[in-house]
PDB file of N, CA and C in Angstrom:
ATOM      1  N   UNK A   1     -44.721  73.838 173.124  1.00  0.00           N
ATOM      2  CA  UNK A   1     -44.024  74.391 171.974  1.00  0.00           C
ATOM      3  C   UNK A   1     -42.894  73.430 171.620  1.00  0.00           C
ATOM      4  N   UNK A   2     -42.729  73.353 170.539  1.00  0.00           N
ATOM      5  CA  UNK A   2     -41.756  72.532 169.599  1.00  0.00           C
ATOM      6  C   UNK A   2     -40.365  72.618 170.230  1.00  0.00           C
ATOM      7  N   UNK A   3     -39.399  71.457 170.429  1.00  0.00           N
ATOM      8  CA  UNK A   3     -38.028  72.140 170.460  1.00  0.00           C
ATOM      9  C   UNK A   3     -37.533  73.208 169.698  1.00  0.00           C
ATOM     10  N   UNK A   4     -37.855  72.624 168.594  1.00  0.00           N
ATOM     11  CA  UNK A   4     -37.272  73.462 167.213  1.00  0.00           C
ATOM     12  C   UNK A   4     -38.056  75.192 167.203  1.00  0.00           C
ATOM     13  N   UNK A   5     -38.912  75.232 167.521  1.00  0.00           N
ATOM     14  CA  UNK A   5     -39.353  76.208 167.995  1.00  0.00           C
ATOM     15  C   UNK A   5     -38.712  77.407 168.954  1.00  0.00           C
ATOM     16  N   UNK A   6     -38.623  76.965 170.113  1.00  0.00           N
ATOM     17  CA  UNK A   6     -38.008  77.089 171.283  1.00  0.00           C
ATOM     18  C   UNK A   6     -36.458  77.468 170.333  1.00  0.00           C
ATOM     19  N   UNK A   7     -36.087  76.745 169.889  1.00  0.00           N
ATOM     20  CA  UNK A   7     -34.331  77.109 169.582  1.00  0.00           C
ATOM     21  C   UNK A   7     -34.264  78.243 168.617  1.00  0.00           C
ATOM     22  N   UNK A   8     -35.677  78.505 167.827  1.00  0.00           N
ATOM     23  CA  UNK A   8     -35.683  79.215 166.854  1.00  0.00           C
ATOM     24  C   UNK A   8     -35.466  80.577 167.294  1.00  0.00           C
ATOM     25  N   UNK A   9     -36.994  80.456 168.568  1.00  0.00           N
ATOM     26  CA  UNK A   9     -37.242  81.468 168.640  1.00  0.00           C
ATOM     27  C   UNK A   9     -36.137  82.210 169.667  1.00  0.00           C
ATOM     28  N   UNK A  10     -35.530  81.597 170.148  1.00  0.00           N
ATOM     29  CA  UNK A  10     -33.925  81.651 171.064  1.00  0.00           C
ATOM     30  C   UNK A  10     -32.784  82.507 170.260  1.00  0.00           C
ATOM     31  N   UNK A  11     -32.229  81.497 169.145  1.00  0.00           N
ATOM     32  CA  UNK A  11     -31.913  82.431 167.750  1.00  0.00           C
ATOM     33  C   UNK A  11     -31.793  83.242 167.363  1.00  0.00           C
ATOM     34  N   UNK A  12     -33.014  83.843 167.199  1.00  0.00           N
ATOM     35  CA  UNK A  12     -33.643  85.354 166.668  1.00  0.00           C
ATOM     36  C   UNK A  12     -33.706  86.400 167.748  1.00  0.00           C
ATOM     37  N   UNK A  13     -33.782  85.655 169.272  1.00  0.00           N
ATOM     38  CA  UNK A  13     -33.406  86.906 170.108  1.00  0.00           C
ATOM     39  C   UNK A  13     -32.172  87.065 170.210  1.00  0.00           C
ATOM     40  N   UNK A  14     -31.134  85.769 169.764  1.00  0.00           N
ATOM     41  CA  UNK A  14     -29.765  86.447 170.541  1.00  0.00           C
ATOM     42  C   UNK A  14     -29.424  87.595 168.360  1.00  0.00           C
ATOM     43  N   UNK A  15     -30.119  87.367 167.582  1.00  0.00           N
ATOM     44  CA  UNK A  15     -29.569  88.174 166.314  1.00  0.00           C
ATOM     45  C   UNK A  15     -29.413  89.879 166.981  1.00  0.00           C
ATOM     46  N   UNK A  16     -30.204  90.404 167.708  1.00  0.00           N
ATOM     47  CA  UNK A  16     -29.558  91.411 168.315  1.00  0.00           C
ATOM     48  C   UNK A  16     -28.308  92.007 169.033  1.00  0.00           C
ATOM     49  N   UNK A  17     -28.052  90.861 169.240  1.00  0.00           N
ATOM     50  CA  UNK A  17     -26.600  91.005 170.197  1.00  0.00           C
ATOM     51  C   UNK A  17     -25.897  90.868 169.429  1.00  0.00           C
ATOM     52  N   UNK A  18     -25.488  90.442 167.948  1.00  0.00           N
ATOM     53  CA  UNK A  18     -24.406  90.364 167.453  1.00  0.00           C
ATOM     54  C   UNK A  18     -24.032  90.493 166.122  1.00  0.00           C
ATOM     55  N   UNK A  19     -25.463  91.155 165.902  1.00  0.00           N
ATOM     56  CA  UNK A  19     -25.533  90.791 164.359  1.00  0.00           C
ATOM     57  C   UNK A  19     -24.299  91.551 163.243  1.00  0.00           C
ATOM     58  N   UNK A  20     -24.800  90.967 162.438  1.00  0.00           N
ATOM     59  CA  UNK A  20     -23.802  91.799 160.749  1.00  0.00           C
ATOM     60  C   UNK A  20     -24.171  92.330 160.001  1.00  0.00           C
ATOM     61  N   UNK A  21     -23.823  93.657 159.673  1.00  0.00           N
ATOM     62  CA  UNK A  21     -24.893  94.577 159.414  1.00  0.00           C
ATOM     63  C   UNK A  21     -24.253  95.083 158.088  1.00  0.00           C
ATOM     64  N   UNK A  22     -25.174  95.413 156.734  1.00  0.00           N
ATOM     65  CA  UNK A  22     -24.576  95.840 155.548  1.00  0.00           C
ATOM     66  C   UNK A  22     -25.406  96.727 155.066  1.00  0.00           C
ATOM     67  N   UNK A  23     -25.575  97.791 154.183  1.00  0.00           N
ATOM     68  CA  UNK A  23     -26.243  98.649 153.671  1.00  0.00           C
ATOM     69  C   UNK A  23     -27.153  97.747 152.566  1.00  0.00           C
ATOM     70  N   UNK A  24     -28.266  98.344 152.290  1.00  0.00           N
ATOM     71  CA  UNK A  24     -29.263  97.046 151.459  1.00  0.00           C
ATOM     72  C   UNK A  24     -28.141  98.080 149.580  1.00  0.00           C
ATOM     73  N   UNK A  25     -28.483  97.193 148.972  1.00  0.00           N
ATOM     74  CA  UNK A  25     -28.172  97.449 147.571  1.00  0.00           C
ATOM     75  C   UNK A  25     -29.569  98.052 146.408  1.00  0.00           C
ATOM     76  N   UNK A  26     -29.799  99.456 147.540  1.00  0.00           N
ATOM     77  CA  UNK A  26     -30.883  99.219 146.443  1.00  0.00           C
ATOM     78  C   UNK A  26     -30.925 100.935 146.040  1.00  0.00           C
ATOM     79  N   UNK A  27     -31.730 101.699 145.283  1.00  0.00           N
ATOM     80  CA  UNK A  27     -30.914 102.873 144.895  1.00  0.00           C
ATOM     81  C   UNK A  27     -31.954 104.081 145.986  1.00  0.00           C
ATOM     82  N   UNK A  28     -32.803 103.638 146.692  1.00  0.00           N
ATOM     83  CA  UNK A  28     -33.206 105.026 147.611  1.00  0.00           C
ATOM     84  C   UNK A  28     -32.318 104.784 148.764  1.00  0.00           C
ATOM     85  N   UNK A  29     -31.479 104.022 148.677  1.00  0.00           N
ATOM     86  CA  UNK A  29     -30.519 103.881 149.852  1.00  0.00           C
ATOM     87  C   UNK A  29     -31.695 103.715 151.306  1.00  0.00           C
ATOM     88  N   UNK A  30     -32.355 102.541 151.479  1.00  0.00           N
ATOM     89  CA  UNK A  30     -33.493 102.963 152.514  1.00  0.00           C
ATOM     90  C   UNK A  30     -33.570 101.530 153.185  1.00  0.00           C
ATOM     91  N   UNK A  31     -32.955 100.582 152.572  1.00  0.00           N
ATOM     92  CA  UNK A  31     -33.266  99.321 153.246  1.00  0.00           C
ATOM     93  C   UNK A  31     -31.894  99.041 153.661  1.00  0.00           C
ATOM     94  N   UNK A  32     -31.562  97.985 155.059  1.00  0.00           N
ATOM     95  CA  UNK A  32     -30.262  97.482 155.543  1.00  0.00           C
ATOM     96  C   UNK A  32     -30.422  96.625 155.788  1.00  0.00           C
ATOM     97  N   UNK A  33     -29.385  95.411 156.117  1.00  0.00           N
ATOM     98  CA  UNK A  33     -30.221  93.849 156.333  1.00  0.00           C
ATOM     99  C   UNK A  33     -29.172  94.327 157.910  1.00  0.00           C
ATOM    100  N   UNK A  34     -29.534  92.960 158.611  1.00  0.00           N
ATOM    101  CA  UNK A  34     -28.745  92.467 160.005  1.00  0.00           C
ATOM    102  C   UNK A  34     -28.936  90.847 160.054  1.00  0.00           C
ATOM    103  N   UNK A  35     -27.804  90.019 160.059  1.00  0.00           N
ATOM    104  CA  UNK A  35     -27.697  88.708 159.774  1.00  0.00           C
ATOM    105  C   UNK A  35     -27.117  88.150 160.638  1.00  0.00           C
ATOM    106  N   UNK A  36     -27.519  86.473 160.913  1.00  0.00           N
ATOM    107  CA  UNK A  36     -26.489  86.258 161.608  1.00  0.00           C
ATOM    108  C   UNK A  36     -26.267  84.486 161.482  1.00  0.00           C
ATOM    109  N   UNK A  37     -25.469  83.812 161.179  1.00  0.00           N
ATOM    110  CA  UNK A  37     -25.567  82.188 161.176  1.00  0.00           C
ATOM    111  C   UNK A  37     -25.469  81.648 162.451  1.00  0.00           C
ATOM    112  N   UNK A  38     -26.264  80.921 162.526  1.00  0.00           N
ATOM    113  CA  UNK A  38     -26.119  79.948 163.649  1.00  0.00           C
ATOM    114  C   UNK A  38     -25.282  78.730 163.916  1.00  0.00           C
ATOM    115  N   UNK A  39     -24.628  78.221 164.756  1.00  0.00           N
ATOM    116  CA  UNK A  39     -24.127  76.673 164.626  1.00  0.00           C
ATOM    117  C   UNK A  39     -24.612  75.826 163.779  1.00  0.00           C
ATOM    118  N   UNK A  40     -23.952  75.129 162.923  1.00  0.00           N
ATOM    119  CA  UNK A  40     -24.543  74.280 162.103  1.00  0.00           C
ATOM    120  C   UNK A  40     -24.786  73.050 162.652  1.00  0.00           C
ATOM    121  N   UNK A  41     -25.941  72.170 162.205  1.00  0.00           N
ATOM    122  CA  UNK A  41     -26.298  71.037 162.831  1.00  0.00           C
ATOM    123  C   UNK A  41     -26.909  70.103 161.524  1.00  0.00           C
ATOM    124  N   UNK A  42     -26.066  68.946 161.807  1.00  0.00           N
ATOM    125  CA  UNK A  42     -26.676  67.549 161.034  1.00  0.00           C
ATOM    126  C   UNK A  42     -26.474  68.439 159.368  1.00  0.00           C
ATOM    127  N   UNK A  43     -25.168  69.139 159.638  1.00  0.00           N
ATOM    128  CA  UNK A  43     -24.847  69.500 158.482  1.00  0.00           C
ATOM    129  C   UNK A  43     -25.160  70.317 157.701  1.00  0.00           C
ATOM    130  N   UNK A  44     -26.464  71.457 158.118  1.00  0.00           N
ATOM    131  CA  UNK A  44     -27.039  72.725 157.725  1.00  0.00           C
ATOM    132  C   UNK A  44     -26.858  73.492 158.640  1.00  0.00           C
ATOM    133  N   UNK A  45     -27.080  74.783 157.879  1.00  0.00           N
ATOM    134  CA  UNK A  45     -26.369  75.758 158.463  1.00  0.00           C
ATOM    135  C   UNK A  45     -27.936  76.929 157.929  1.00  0.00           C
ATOM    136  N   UNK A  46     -28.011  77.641 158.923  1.00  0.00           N
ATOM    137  CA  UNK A  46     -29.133  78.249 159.035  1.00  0.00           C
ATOM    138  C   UNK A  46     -28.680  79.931 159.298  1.00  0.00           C
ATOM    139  N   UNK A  47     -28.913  80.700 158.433  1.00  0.00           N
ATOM    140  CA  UNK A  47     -28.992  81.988 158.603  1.00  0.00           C
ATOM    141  C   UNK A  47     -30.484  82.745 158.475  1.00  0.00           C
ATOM    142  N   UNK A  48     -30.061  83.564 159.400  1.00  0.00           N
ATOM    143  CA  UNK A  48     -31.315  84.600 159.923  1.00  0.00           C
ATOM    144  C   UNK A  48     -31.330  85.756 160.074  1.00  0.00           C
ATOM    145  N   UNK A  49     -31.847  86.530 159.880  1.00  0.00           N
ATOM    146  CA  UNK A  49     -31.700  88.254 160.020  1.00  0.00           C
ATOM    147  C   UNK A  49     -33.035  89.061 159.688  1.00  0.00           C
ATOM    148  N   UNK A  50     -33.074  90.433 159.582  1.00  0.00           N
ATOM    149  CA  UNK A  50     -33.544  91.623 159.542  1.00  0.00           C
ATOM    150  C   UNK A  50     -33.541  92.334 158.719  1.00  0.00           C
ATOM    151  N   UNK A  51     -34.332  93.014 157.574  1.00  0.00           N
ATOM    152  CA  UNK A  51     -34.229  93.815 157.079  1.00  0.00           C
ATOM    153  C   UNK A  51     -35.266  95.409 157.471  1.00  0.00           C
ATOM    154  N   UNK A  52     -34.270  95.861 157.768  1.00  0.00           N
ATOM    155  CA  UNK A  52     -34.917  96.987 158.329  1.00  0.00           C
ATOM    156  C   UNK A  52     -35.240  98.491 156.772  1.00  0.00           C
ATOM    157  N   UNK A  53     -36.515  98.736 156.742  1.00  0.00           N
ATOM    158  CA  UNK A  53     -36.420  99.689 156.047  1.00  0.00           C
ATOM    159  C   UNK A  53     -37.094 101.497 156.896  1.00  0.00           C
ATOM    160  N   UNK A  54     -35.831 102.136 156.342  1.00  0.00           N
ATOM    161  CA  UNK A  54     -35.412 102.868 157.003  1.00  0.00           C
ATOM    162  C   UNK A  54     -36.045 104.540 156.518  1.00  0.00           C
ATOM    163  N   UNK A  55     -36.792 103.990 155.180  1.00  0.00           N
ATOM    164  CA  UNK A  55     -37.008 104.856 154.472  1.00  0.00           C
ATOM    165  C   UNK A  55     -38.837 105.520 154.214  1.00  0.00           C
ATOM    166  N   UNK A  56     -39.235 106.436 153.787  1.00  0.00           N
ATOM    167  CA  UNK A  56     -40.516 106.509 153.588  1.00  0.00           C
ATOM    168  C   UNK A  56     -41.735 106.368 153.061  1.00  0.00           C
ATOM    169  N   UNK A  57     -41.120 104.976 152.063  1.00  0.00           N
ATOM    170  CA  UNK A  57     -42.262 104.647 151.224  1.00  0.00           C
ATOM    171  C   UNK A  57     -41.683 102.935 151.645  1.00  0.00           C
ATOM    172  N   UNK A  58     -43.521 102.163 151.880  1.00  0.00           N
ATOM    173  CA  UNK A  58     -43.210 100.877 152.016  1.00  0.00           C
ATOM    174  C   UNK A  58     -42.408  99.798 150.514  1.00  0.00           C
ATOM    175  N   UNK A  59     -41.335  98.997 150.807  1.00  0.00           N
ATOM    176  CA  UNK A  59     -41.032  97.579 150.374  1.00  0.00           C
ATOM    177  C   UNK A  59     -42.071  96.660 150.267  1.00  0.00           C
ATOM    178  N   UNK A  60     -42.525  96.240 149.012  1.00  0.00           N
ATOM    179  CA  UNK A  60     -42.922  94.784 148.579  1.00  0.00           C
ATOM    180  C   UNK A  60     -41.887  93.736 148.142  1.00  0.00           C
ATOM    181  N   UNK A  61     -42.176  92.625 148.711  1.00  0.00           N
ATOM    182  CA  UNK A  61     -41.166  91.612 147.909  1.00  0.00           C
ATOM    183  C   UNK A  61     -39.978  91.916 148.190  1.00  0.00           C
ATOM    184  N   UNK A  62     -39.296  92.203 149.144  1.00  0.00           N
ATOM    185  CA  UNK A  62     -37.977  92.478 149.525  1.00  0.00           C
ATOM    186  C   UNK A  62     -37.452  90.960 149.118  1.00  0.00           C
ATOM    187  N   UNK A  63     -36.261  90.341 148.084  1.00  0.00           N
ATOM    188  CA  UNK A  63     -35.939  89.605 148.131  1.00  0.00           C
ATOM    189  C   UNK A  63     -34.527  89.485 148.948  1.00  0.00           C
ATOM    190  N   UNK A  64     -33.879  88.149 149.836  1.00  0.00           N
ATOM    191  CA  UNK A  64     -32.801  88.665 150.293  1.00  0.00           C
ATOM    192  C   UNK A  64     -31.931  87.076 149.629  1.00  0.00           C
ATOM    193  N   UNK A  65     -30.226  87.306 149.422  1.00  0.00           N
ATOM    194  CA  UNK A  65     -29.392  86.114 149.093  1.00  0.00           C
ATOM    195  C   UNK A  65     -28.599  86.030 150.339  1.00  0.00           C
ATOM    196  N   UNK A  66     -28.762  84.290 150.164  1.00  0.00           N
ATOM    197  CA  UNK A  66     -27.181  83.949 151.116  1.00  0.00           C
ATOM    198  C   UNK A  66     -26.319  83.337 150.243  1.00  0.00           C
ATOM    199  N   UNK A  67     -24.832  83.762 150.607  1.00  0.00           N
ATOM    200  CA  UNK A  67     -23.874  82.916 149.349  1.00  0.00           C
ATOM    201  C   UNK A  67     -23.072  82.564 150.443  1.00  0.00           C
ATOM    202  N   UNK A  68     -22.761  81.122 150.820  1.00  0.00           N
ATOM    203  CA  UNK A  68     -21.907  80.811 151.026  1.00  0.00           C
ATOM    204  C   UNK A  68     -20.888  80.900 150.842  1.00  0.00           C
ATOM    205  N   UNK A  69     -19.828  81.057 151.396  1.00  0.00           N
ATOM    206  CA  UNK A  69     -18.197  81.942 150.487  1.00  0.00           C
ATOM    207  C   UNK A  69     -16.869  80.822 151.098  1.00  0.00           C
ATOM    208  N   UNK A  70     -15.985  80.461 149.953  1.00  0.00           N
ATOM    209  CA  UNK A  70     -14.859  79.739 150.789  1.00  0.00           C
ATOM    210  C   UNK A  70     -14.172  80.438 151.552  1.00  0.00           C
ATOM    211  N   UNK A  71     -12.641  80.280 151.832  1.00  0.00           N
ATOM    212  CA  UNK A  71     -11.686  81.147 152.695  1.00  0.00           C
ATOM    213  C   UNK A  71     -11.191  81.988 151.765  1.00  0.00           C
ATOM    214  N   UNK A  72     -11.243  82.281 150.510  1.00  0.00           N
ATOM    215  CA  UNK A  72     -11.177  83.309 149.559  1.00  0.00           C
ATOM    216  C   UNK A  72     -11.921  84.118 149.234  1.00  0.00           C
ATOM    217  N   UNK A  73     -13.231  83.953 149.697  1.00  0.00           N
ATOM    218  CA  UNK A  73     -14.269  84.799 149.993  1.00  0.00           C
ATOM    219  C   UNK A  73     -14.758  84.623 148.238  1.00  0.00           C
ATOM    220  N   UNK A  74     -14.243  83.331 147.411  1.00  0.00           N
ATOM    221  CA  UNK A  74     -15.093  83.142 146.631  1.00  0.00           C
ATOM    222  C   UNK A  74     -16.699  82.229 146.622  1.00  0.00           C
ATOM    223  N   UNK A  75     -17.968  82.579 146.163  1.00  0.00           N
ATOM    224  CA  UNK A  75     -18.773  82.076 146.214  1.00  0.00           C
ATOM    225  C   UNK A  75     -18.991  80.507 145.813  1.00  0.00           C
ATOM    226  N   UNK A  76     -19.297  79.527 147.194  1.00  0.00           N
ATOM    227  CA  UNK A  76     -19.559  77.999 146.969  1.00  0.00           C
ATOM    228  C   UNK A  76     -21.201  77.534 146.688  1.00  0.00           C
ATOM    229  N   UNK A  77     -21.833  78.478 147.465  1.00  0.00           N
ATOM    230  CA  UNK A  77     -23.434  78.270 147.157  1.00  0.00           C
ATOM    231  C   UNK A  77     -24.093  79.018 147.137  1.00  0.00           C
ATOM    232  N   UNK A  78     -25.300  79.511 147.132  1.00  0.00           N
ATOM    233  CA  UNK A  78     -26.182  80.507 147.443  1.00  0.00           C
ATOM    234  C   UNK A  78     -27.994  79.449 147.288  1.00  0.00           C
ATOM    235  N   UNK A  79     -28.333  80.943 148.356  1.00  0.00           N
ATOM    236  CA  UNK A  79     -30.182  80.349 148.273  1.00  0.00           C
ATOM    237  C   UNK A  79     -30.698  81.970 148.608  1.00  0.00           C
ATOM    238  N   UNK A  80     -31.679  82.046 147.780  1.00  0.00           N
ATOM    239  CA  UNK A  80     -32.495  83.012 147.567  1.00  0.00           C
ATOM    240  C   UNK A  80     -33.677  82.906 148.632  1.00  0.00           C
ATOM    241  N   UNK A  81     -34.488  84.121 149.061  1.00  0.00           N
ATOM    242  CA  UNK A  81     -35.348  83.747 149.683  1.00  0.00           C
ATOM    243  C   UNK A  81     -36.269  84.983 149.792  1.00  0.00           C
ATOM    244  N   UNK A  82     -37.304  85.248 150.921  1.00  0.00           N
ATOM    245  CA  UNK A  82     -37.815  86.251 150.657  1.00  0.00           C
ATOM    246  C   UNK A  82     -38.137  86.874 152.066  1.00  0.00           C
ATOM    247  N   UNK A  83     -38.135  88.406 152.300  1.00  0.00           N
ATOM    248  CA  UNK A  83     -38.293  88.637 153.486  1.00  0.00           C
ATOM    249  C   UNK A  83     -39.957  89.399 153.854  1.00  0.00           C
ATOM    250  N   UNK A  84     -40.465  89.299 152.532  1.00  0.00           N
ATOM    251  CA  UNK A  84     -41.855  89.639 152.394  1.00  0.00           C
ATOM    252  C   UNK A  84     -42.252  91.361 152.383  1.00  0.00           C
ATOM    253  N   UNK A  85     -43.227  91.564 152.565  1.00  0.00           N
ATOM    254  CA  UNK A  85     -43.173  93.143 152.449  1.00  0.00           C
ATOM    255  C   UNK A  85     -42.786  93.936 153.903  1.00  0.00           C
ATOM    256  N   UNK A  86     -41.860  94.749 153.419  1.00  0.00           N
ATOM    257  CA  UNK A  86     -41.142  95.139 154.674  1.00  0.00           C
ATOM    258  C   UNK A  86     -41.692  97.402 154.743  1.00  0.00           C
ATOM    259  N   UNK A  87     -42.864  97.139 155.672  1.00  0.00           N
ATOM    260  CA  UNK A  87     -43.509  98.764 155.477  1.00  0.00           C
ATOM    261  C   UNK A  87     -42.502 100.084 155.874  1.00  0.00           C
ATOM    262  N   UNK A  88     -42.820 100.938 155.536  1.00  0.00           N
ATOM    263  CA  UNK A  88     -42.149 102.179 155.885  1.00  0.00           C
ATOM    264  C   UNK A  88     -41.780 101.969 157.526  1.00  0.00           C
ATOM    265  N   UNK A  89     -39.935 102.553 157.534  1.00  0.00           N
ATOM    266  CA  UNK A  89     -39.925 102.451 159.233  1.00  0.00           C
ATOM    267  C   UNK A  89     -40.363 100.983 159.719  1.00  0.00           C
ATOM    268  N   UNK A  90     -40.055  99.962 158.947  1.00  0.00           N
ATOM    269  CA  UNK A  90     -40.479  98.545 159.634  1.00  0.00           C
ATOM    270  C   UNK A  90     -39.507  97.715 159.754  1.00  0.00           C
ATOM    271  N   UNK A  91     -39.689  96.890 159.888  1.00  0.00           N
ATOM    272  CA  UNK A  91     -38.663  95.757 159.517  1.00  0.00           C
ATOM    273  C   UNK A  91     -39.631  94.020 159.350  1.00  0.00           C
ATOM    274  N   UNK A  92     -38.690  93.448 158.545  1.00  0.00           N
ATOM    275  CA  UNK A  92     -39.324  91.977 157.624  1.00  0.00           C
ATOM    276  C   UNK A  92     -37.908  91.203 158.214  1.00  0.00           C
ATOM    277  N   UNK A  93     -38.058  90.017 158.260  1.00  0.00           N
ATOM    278  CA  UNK A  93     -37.923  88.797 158.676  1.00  0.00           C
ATOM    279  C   UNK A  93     -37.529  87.474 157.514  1.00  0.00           C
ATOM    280  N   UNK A  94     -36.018  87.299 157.561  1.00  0.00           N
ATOM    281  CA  UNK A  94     -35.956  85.993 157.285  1.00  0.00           C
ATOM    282  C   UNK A  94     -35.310  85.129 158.271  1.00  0.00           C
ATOM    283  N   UNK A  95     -35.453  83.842 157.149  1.00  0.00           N
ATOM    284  CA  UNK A  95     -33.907  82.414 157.750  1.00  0.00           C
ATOM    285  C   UNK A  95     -34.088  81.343 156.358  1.00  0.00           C
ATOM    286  N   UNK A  96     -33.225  80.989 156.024  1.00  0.00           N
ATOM    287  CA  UNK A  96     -32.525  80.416 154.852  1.00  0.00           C
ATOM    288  C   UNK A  96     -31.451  79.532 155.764  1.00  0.00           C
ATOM    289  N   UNK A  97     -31.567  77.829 155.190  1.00  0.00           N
ATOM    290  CA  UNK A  97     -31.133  77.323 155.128  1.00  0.00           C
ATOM    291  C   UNK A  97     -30.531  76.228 154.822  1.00  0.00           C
ATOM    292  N   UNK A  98     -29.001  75.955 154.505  1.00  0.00           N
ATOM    293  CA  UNK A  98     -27.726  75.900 153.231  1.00  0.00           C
ATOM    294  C   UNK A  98     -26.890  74.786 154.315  1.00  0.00           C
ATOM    295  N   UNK A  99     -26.199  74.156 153.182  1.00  0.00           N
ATOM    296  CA  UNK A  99     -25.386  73.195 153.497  1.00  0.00           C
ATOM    297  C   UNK A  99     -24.153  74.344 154.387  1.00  0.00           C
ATOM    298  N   UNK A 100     -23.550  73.503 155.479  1.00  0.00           N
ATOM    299  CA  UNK A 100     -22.438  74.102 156.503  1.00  0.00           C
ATOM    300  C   UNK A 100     -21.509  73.908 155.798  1.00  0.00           C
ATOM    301  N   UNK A 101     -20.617  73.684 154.281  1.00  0.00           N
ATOM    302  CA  UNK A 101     -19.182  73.538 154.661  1.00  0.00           C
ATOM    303  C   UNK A 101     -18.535  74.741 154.047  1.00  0.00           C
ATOM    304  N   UNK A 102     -19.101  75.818 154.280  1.00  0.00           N
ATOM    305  CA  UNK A 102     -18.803  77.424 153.832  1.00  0.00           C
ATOM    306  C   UNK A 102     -17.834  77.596 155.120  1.00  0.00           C
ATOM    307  N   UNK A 103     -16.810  78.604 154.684  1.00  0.00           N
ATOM    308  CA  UNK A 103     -15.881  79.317 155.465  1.00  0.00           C
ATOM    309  C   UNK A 103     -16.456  80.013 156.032  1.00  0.00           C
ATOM    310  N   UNK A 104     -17.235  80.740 155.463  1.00  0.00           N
ATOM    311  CA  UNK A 104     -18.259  81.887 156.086  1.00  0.00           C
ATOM    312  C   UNK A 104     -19.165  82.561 154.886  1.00  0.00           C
ATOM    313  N   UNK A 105     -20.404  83.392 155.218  1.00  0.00           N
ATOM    314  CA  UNK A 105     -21.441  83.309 154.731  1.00  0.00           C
ATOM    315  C   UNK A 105     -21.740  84.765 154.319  1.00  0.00           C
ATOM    316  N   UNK A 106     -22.414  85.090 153.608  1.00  0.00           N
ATOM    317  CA  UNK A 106     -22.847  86.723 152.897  1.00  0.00           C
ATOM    318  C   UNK A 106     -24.235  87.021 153.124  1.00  0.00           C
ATOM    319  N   UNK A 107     -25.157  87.515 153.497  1.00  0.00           N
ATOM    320  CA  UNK A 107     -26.648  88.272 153.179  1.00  0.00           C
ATOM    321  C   UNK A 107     -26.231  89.053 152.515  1.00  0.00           C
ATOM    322  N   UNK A 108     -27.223  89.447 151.094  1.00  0.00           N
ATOM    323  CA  UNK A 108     -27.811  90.491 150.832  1.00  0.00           C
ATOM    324  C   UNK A 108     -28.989  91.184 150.478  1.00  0.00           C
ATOM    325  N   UNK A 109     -29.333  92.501 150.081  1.00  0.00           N
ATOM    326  CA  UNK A 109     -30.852  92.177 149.714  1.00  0.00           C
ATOM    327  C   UNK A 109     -30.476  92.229 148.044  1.00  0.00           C
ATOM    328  N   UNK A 110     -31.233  91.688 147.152  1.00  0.00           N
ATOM    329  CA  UNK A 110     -31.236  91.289 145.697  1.00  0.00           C
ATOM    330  C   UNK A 110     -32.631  91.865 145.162  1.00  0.00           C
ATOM    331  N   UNK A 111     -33.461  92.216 145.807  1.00  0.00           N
ATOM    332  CA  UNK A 111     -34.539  92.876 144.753  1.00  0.00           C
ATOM    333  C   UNK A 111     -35.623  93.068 145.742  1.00  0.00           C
ATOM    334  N   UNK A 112     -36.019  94.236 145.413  1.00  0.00           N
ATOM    335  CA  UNK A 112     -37.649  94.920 145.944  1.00  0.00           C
ATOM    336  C   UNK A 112     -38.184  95.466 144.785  1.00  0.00           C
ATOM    337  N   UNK A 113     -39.680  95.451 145.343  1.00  0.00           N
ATOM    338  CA  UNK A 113     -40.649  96.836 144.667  1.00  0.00           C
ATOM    339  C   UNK A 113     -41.014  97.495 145.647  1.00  0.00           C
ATOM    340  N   UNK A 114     -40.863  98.952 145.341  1.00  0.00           N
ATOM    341  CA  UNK A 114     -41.195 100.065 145.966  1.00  0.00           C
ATOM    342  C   UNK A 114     -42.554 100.107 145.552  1.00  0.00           C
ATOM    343  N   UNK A 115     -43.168 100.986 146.833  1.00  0.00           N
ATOM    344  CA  UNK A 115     -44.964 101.232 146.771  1.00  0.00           C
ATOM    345  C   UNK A 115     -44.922 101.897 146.365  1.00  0.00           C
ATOM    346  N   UNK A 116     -45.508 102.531 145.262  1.00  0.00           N
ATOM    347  CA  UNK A 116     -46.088 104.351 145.025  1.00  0.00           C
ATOM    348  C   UNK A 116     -46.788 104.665 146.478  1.00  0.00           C
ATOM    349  N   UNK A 117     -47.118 105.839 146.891  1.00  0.00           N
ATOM    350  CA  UNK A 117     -47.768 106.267 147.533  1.00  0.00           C
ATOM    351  C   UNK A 117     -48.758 106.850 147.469  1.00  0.00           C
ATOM    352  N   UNK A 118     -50.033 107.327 147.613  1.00  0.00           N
ATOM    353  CA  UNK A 118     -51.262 108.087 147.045  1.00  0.00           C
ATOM    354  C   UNK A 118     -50.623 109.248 146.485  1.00  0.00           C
ATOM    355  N   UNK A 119     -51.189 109.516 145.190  1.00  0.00           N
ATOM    356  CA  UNK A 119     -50.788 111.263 144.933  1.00  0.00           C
ATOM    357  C   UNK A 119     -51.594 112.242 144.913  1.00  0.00           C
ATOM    358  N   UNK A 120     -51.271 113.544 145.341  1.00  0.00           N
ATOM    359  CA  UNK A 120     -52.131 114.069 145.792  1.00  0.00           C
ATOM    360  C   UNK A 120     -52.480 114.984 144.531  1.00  0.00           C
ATOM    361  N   UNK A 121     -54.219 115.869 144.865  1.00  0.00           N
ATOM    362  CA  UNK A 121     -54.842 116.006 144.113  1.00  0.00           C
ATOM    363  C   UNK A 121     -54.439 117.064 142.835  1.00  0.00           C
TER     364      UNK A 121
END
């Protein structure tokens, strides 16, 4: 297995232990992300997290943002990305990664489609 691999997959186990956790922005109130940046290296800076949906109808296309933020907590960059379809009671998976010279960094989620569900007869 790859170094880069190996460090990745290292990464994503320690995002449990410490993560940053925000309510998703979306209106069934059902999705939450959990984020976390890693040390930056060779000048990128790599964030990773969780979106957990919490609710009873599956997420398509969960999109999620990172904005880089100065020490004013005004926005220096952002990158869009996607955490893919995230099912009822599941959770979806990103990592996005952005130039390091951010003070510190934002997830959010920025857009889903909700599934209909079968209706009944």
């Amino acid at each position: 297995m790859p170094t880069r691999q190996i460090r990745h997959l290292a990464f994503v186990g320690l995002l449990a232990l410490s993560p940053s956790t925000s309510q998703a922005q979306d209106p069934m109130g059902a999705l939450r992300i959990q984020w976390e940046a890693d040390q930056p290296v060779s000048g990128l800076q790599t964030v990773c997290g969780r979106v957990f949906n919490d609710g009873p109808v599956d997420a398509r296309r969960v999109r999620v943002r990172v904005e880089a933020l100065d020490e004013r907590g005004g926005v220096t960059g952002r990158r869009d990305g996607d955490a893919g379809q995230v099912w009822s009671r599941g959770i979806g998976r990103f990592c996005l990664t952005m130039s390091a010279r951010a003070a510190s960094y934002r997830a959010t989620i920025v857009g889903v489609d909700w599934v209909a569900g079968p209706e009944a007869p």
